[in-house]
Protein backbone atom coordinates (compact mmCIF):
# COMPACT_ATOMS: atom_id res chain seq x y z
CA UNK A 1 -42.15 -66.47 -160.08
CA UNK A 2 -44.74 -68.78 -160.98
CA UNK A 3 -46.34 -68.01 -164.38
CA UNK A 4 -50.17 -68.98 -165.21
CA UNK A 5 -51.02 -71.24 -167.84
CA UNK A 6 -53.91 -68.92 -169.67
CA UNK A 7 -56.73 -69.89 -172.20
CA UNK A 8 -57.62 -66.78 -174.66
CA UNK A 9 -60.01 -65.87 -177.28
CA UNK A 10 -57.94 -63.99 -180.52
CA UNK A 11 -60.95 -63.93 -182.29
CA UNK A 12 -60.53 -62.70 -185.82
CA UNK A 13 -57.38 -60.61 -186.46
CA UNK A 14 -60.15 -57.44 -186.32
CA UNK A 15 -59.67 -57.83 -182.87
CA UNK A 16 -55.90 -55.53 -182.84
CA UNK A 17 -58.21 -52.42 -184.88
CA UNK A 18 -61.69 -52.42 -183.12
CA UNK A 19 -62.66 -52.09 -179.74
CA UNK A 20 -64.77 -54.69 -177.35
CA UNK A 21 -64.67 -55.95 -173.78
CA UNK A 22 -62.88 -58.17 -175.08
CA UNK A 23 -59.53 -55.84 -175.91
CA UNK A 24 -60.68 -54.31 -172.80
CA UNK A 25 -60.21 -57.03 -171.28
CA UNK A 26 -56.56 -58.66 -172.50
CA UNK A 27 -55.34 -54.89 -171.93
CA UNK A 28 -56.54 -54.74 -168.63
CA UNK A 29 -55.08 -58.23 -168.32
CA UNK A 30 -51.83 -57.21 -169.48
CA UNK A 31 -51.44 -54.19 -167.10
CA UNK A 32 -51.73 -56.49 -164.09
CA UNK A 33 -49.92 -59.71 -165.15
CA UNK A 34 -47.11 -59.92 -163.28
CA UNK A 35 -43.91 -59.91 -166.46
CA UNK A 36 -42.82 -63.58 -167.40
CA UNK A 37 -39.41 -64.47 -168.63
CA UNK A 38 -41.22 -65.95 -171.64
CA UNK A 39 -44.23 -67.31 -172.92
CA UNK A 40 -45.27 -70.26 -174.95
CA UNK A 41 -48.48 -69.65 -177.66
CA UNK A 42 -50.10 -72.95 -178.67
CA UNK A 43 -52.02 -71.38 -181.74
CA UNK A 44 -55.01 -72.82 -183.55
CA UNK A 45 -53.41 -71.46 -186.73
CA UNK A 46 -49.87 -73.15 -186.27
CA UNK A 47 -50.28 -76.76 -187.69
CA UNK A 48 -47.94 -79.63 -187.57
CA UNK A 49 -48.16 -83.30 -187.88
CA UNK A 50 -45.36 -85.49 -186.69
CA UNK A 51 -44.62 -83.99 -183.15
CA UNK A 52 -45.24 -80.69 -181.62
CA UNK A 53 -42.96 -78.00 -183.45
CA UNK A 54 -41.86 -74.49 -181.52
CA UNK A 55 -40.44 -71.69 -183.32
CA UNK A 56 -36.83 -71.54 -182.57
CA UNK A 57 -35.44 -67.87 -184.14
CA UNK A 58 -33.79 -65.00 -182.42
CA UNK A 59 -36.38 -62.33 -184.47
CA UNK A 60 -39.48 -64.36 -185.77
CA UNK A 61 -41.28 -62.49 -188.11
CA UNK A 62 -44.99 -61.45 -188.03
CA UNK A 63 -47.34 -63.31 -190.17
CA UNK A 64 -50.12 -61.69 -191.55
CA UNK A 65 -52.29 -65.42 -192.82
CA UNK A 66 -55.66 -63.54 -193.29
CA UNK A 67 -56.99 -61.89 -196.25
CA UNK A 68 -59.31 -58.95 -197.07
CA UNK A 69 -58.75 -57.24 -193.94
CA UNK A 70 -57.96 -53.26 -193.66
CA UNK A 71 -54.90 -52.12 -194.74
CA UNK A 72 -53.45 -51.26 -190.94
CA UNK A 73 -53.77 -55.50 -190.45
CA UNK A 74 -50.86 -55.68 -192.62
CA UNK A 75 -48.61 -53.03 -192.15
CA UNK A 76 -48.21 -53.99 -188.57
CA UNK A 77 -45.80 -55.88 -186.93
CA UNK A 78 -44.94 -57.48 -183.02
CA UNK A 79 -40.97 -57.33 -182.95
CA UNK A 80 -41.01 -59.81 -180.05
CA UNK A 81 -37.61 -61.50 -180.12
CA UNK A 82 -37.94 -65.20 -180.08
CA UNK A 83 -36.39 -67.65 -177.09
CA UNK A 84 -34.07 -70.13 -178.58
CA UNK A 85 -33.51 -71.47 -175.02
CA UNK A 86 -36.87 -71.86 -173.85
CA UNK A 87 -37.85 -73.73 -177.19
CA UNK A 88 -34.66 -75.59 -176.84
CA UNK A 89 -36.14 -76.44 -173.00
CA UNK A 90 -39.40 -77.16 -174.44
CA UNK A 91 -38.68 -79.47 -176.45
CA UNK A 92 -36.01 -81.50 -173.59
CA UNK A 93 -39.11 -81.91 -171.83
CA UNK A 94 -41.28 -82.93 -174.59
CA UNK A 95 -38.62 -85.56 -175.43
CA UNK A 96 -38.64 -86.94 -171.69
CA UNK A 97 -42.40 -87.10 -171.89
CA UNK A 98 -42.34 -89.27 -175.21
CA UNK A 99 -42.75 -86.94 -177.79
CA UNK A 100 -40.43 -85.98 -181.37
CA UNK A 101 -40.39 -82.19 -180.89
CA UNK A 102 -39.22 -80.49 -183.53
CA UNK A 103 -37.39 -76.74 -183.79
CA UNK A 104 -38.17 -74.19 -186.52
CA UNK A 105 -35.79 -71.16 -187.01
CA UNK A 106 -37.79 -69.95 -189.52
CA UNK A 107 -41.15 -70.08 -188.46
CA UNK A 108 -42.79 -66.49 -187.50
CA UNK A 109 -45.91 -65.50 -185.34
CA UNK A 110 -48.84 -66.21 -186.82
CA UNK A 111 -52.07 -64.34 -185.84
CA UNK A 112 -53.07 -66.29 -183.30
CA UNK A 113 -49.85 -65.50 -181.26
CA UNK A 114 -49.27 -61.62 -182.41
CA UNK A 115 -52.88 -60.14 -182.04
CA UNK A 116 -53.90 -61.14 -178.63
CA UNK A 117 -50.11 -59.83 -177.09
CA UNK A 118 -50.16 -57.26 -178.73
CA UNK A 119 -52.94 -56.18 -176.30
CA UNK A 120 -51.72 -57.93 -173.47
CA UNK A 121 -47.91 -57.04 -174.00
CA UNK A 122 -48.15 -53.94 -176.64
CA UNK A 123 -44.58 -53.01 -175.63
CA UNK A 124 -43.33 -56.62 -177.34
CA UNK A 125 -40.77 -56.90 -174.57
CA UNK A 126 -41.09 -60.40 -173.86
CA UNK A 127 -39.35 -63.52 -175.96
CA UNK A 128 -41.88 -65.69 -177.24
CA UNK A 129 -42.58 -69.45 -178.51
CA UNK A 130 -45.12 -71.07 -180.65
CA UNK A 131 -46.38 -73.88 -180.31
CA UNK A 132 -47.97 -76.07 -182.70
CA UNK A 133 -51.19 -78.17 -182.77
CA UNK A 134 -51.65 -81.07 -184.86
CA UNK A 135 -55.08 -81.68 -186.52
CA UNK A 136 -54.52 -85.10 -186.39
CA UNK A 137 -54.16 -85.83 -182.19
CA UNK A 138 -56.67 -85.87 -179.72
CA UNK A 139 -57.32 -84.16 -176.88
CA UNK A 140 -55.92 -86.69 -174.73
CA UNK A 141 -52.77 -85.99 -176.85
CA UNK A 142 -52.55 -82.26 -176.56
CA UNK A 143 -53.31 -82.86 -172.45
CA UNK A 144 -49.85 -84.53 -172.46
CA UNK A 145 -48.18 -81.81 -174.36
CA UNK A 146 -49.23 -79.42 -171.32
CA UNK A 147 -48.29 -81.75 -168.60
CA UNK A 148 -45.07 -82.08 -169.83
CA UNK A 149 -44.47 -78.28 -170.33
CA UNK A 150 -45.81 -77.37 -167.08
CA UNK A 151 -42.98 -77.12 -164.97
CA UNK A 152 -41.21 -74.46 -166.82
CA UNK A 153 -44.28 -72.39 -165.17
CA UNK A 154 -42.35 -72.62 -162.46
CA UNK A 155 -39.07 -71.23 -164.16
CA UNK A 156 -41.22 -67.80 -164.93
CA UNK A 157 -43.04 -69.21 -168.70
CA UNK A 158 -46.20 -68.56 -169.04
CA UNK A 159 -48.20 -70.79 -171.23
CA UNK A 160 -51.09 -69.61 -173.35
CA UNK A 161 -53.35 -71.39 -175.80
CA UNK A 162 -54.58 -69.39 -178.35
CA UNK A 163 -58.32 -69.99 -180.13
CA UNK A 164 -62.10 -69.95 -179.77
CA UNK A 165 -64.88 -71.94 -177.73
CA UNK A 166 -67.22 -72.61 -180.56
CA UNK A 167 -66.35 -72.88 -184.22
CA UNK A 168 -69.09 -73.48 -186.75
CA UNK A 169 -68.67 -71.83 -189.25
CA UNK A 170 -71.35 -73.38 -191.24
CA UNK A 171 -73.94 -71.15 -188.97
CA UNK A 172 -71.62 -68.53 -188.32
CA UNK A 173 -72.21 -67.48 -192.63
CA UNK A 174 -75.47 -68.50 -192.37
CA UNK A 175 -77.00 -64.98 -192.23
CA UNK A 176 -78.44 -66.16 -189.49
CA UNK A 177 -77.36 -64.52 -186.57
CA UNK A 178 -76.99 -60.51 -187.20
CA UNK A 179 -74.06 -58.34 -185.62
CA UNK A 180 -74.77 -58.12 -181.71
CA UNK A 181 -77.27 -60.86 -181.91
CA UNK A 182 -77.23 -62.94 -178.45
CA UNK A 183 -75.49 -66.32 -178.29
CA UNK A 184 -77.77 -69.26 -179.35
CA UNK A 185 -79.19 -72.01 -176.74
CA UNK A 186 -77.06 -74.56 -178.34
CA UNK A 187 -73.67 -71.85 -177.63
CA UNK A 188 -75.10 -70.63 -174.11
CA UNK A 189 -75.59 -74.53 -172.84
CA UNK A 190 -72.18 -76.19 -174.13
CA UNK A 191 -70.45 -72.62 -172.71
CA UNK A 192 -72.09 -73.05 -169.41
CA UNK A 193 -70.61 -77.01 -169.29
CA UNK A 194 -67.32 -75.97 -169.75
CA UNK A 195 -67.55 -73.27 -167.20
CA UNK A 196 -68.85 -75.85 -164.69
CA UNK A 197 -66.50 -78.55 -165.33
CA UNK A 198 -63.29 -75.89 -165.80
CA UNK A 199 -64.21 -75.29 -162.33
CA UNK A 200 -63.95 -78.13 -161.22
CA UNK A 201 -61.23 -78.94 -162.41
CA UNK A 202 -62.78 -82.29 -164.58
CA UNK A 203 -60.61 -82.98 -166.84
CA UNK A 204 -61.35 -86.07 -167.66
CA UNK A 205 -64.79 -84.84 -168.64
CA UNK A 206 -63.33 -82.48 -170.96
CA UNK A 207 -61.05 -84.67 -172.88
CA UNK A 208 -64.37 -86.22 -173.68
CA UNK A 209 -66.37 -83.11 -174.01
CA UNK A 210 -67.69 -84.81 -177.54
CA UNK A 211 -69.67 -87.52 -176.00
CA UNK A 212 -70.26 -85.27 -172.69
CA UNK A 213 -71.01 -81.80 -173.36
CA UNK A 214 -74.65 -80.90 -174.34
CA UNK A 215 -74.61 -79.50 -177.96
CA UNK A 216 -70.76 -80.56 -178.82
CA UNK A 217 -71.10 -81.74 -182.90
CA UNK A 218 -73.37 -78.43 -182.90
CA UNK A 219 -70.57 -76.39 -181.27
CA UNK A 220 -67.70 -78.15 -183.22
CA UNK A 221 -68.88 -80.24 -186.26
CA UNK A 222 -65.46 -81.64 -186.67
CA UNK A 223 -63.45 -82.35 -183.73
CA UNK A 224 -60.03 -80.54 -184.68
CA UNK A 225 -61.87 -77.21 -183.96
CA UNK A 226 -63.22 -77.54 -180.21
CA UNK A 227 -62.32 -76.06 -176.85
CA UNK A 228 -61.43 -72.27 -177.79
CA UNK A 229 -62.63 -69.77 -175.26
CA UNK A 230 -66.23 -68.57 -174.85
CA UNK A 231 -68.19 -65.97 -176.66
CA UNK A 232 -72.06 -65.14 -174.77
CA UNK A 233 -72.87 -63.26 -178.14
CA UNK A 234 -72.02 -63.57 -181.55
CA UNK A 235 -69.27 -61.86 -182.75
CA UNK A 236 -69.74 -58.25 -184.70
CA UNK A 237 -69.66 -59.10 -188.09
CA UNK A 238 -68.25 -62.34 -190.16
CA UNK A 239 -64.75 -62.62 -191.01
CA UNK A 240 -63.28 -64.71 -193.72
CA UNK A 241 -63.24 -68.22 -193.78
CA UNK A 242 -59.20 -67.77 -193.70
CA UNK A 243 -59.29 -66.69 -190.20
CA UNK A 244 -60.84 -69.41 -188.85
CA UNK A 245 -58.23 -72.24 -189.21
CA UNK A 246 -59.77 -75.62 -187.86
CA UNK A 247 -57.61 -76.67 -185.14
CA UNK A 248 -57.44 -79.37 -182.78
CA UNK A 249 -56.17 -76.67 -179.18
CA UNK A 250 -58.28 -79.04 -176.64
CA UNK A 251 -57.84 -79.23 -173.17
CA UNK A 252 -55.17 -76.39 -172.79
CA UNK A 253 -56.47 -75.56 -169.30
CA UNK A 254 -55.47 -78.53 -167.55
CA UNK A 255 -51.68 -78.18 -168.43
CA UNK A 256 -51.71 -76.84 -164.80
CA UNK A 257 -54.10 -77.01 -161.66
CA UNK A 258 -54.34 -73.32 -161.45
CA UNK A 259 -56.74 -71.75 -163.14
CA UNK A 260 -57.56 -68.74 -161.23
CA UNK A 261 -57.11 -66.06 -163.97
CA UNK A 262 -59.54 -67.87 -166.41
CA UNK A 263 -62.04 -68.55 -163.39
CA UNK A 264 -61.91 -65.02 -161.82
CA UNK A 265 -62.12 -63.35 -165.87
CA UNK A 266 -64.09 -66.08 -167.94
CA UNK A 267 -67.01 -63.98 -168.17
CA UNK A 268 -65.41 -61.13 -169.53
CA UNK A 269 -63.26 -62.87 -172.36
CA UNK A 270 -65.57 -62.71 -175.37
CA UNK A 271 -64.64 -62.96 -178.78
CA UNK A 272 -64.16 -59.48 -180.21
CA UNK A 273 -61.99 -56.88 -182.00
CA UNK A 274 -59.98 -54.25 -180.54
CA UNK A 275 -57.02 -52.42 -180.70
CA UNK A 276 -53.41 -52.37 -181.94
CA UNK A 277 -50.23 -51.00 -181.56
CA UNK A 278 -48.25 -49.72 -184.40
CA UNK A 279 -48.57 -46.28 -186.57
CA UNK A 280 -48.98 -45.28 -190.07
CA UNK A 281 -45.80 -44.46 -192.26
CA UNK A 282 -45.81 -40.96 -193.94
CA UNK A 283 -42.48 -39.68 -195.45
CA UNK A 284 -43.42 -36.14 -196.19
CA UNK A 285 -40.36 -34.24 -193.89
CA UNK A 286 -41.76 -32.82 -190.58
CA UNK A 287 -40.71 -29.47 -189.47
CA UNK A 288 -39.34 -28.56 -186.13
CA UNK A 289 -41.02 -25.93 -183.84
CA UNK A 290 -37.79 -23.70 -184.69
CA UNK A 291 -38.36 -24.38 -188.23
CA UNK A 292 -41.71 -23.44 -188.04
CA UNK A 293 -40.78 -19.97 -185.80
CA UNK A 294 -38.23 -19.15 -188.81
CA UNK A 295 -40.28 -19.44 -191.76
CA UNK A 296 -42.35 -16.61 -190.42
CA UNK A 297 -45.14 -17.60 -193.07
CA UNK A 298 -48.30 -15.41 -192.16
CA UNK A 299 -50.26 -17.76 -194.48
CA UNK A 300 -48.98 -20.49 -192.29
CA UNK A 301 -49.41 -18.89 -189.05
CA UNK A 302 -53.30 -17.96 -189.95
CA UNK A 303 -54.02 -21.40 -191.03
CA UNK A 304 -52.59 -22.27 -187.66
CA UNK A 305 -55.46 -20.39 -186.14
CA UNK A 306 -56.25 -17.52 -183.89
CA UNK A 307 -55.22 -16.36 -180.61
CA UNK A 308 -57.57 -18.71 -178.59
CA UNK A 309 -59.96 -16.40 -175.90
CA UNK A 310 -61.63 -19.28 -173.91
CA UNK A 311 -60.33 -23.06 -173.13
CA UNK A 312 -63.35 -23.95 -171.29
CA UNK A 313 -62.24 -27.40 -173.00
CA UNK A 314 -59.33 -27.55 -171.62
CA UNK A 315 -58.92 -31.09 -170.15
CA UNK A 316 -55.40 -30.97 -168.20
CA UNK A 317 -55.88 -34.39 -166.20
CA UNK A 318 -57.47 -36.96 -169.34
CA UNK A 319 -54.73 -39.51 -169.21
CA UNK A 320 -55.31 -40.58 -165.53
CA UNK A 321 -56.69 -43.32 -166.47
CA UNK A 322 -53.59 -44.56 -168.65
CA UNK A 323 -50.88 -43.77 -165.70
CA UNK A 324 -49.95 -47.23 -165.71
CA UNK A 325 -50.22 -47.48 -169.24
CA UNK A 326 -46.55 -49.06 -170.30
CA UNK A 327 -46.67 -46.57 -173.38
CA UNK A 328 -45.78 -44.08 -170.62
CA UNK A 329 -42.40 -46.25 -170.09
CA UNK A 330 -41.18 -46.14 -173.57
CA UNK A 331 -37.98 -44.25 -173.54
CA UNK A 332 -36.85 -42.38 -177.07
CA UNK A 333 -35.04 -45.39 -178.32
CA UNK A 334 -37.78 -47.12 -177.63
CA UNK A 335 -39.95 -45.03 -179.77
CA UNK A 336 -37.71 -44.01 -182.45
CA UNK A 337 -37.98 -48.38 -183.11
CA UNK A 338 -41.59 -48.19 -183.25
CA UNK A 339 -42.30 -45.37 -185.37
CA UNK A 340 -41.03 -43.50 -188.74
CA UNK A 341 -38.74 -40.31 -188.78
CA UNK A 342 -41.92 -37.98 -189.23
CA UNK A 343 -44.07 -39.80 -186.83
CA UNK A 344 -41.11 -39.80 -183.88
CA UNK A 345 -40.68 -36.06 -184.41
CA UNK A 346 -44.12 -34.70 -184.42
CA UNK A 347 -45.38 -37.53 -181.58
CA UNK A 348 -42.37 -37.36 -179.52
CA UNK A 349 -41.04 -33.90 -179.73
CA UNK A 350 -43.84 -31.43 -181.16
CA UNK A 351 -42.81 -31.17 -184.40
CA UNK A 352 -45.58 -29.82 -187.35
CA UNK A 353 -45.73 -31.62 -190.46
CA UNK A 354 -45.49 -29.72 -193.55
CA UNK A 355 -49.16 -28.58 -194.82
CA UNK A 356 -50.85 -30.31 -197.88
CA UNK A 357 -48.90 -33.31 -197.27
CA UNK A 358 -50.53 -35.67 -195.46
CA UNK A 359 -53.43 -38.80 -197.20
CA UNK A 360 -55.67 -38.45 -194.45
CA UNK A 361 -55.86 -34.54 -195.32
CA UNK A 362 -58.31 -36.14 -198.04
CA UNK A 363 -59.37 -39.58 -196.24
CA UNK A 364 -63.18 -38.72 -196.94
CA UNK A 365 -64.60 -42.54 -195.82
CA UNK A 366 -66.54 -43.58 -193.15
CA UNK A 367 -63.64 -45.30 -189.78
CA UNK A 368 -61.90 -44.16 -186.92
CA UNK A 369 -58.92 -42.03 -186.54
CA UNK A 370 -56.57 -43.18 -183.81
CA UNK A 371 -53.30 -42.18 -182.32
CA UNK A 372 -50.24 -43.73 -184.57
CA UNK A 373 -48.16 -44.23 -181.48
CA UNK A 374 -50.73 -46.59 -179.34
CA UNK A 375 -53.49 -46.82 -181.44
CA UNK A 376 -55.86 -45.53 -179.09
CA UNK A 377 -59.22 -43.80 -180.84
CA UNK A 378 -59.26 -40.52 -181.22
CA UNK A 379 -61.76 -39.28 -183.40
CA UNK A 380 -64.93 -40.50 -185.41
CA UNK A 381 -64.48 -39.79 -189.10
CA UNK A 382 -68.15 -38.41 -189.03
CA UNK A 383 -66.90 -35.42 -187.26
CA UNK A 384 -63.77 -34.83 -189.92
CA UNK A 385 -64.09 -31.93 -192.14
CA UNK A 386 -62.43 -29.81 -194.96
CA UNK A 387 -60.81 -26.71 -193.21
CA UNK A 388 -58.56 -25.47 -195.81
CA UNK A 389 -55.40 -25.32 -193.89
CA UNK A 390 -53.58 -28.30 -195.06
CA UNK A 391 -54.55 -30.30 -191.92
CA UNK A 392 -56.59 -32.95 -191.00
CA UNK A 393 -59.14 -31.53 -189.06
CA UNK A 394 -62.35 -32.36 -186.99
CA UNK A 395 -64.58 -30.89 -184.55
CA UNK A 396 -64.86 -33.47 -182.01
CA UNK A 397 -62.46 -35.63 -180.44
CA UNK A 398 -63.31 -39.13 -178.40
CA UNK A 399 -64.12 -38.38 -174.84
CA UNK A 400 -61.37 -38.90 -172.96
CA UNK A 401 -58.88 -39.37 -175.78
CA UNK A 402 -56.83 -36.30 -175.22
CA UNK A 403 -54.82 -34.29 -172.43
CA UNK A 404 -54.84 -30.36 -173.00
CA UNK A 405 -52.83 -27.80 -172.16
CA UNK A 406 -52.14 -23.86 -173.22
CA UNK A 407 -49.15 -23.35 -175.51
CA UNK A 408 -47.45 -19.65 -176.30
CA UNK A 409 -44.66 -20.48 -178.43
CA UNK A 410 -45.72 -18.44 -181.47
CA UNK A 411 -46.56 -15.39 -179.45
CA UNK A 412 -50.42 -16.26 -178.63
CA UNK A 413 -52.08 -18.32 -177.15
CA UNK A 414 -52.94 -21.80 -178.25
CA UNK A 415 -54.23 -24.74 -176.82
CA UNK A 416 -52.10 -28.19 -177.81
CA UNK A 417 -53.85 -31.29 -177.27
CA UNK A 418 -51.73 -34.96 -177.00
CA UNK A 419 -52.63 -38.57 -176.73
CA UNK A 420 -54.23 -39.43 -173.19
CA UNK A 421 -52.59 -43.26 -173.38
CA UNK A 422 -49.02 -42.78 -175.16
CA UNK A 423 -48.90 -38.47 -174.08
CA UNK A 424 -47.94 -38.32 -178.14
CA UNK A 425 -48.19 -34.54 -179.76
CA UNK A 426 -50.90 -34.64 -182.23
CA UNK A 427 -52.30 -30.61 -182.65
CA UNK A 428 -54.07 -27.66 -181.21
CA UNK A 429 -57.84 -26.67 -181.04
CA UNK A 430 -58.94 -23.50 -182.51
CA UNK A 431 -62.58 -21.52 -182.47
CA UNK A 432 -63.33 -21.61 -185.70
CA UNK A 433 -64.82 -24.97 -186.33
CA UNK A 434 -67.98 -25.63 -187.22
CA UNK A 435 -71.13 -26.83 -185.49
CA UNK A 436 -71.80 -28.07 -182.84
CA UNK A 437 -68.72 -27.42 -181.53
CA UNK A 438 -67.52 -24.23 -183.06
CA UNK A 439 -64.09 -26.38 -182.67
CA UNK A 440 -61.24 -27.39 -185.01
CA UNK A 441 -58.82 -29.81 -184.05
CA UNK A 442 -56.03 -29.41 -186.12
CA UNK A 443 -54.47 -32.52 -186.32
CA UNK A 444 -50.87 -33.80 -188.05
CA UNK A 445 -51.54 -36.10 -189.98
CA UNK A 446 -48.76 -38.36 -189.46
CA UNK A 447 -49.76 -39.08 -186.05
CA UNK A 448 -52.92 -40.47 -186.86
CA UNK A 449 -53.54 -44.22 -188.67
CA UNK A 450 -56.83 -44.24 -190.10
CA UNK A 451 -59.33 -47.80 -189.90
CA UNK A 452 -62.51 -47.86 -192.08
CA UNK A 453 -65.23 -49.02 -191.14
CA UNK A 454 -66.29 -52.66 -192.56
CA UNK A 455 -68.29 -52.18 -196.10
């Protein structure tokens, strides 16, 4: 099948924790891209001089080259197995076409490749290949590089170049422009030239964008940075200067004539932060729904909560809009490789965490809670409060973060509440929460990964 050559936005690496239409968008993206054998990420962040280079490994690892980010950045990982034979491909045709390619077995994923798949392809199930850019070459130079990789398109690769429309930076820590603020005239006009001439397929007007494009030194005050994809506002708040490697990624579009997807979505890519995939690590032991039924605690079973009398709030059919969701495809195996011991057991198969155990129990700043499994957000840390029972707990979810249904496995009933995306156990609601809700959702605390909000 023949694969699309895309051109993305990864923004800053916030992008994998936060949402915006712009993980909106690469989800949505992902759920309709038809699966490629491969793909090939030129990243801004994956320099080279001397040739293009493409990682070459069986496993690469996940490279976390920011700093001062939350916590979660770090801990995560994409286990996308590499594809020694598409590199090895690759670079055959780079050869023919002039070029010194070089392999790199130990090269890894930097952030430009892992944070935009991991919204587009969360489940990691597809090989992947950087690609590097050299600072040095032109855009003329980096045109080649795509012509000459184009046919494995045709071989099921898809080709993506990874980086941002506009990059100066100078302005961008200015103070200038405050979170939300709309794009300047000077953004707007050199956006709205690309769009025109990306339509028409011009290429030769964008390999000379410099001299061309209204606005260009403004846009890119050194040429290794230009030609990333568009952003109509700027972005939410300033990231370190560390996640904005320069990088000369020009001209990725016309490595093939089609350019439907970035035609029919170009509006809708905008640089932003969103979600990401992988959980938080607690290794308190998790008990079992038999274990729990044997220890017969009646302190336990009251901090579990009464017999419920109403479920008004009930909200059976939530996760509709996640049926195609391909967290619904993971099999056990699957998930036992994405999460710890505790977190497959309580997620997976209703287990209950041992009271008292959990950090978040105590997690008293400002963030969002969201579901260790898919990282989806569940609940705003302004509704969190201290219940007493050894569980984090809060008295308003998301809407639309949670399927419900009525549980009687300790002899009453209870109503037990999962993940709408990943369907992942997380608690039940009781009536004895405070205002406004007079809810408590009594939540494990190994299900949930916690993101604070920016200082």
């Amino acid at each position: 099948m023949n694969q699309p050559a895309l051109y993305i936005s990864h923004g800053s690496p916030m992008i994998v924790v936060e949402q915006s239409p712009a993980r909106t968008f690469l989800e949505a993206y992902g759920r309709r891209w038809d699966k490629p054998k491969a793909i090939i990420v030129a990243s801004a962040h994956y320099e080279a001089a001397g040739g293009p280079e493409l990682t070459s490994g069986p496993a690469p690892s996940t490279i976390h080259d920011f700093g001062g980010f939350p916590d979660v950045l770090y801990r995560m990982r994409y286990p996308a197995s590499g594809a020694p034979e598409i590199a090895a491909a690759a670079a055959g045709l780079l050869a023919d076409a002039g070029f010194t390619p070089r392999l790199n077995p130990q090269r890894g994923f930097d952030h430009g490749v892992w944070t935009p798949l991991m919204l587009m392809a969360p489940l990691a199930d597809i090989p992947v290949v950087a690609l590097s850019i050299d600072l040095m070459q032109s855009p003329e130079w980096h045109f080649r590089i795509g012509r000459a990789l184009a046919p494995l398109r045709e071989e099921g690769v898809a080709i993506i170049g990874s980086g941002s429309t506009t990059h100066n930076l100078r302005a961008f820590f200015s103070g200038q422009f405050p979170a939300g603020a709309q794009g300047q005239d000077w953004v707007e006009d050199f956006r709205a030239w690309l769009d025109q001439h990306i339509e028409a397929g011009d290429a030769q007007a964008l390999l000379h964008y410099r001299k061309a494009a209204p606005h260009a030194v403004e846009n890119h005050p050194t040429e290794d940075t230009s030609c990333r994809s568009s952003s109509r506002s700027a972005p939410a708040a300033p990231a370190p200067a560390s996640a904005f490697t320069p990088a000369s990624i020009t001209a990725f579009w016309p490595w093939t004539p089609s350019r439907s997807a970035i035609r029919s979505d170009r509006n809708r890519v905008r640089q932003g932060r969103a979600q990401g995939v992988h959980g938080h690590m607690i290794t308190a032991p998790a008990l079992s729904r038999r274990d729990m039924l044997l220890i017969g605690s009646a302190a336990f079973v009251s901090a579990c909560g009464p017999a419920s009398a109403k479920v008004s709030y009930l909200a059976p059919e939530a996760g509709k809009a996640y049926e195609d969701s391909p967290f619904r495809k993971l099999s056990d195996s699957d998930w036992k490789g994405r999460l710890s011991g505790e977190a497959f057991d309580v997620l997976r198969h209703e287990g209950t965490e041992r009271p008292f155990t959990s950090p978040l129990e105590n997690e008293s700043r400002q963030g969002v809670f969201v579901c260790a499994g898919c990282q989806l957000p569940l609940f705003d840390a302004k509704t969190k409060f201290h219940s007493g029972t050894g569980w984090p707990s809060f008295y308003q979810s998301m809407p639309g973060a949670f399927e419900t249904k009525a549980d009687r496995t300790l002899g009453m009933l209870r109503v037990e509440y999962h993940c709408a995306r990943c369907l992942g156990h997380h608690g039940h609601i009781f009536e004895d929460g405070p205002p406004p809700t007079g809810l408590r959702y009594c939540n494990n605390g190994v299900a949930l990964d916690f993101i604070p909000a920016k200082a």
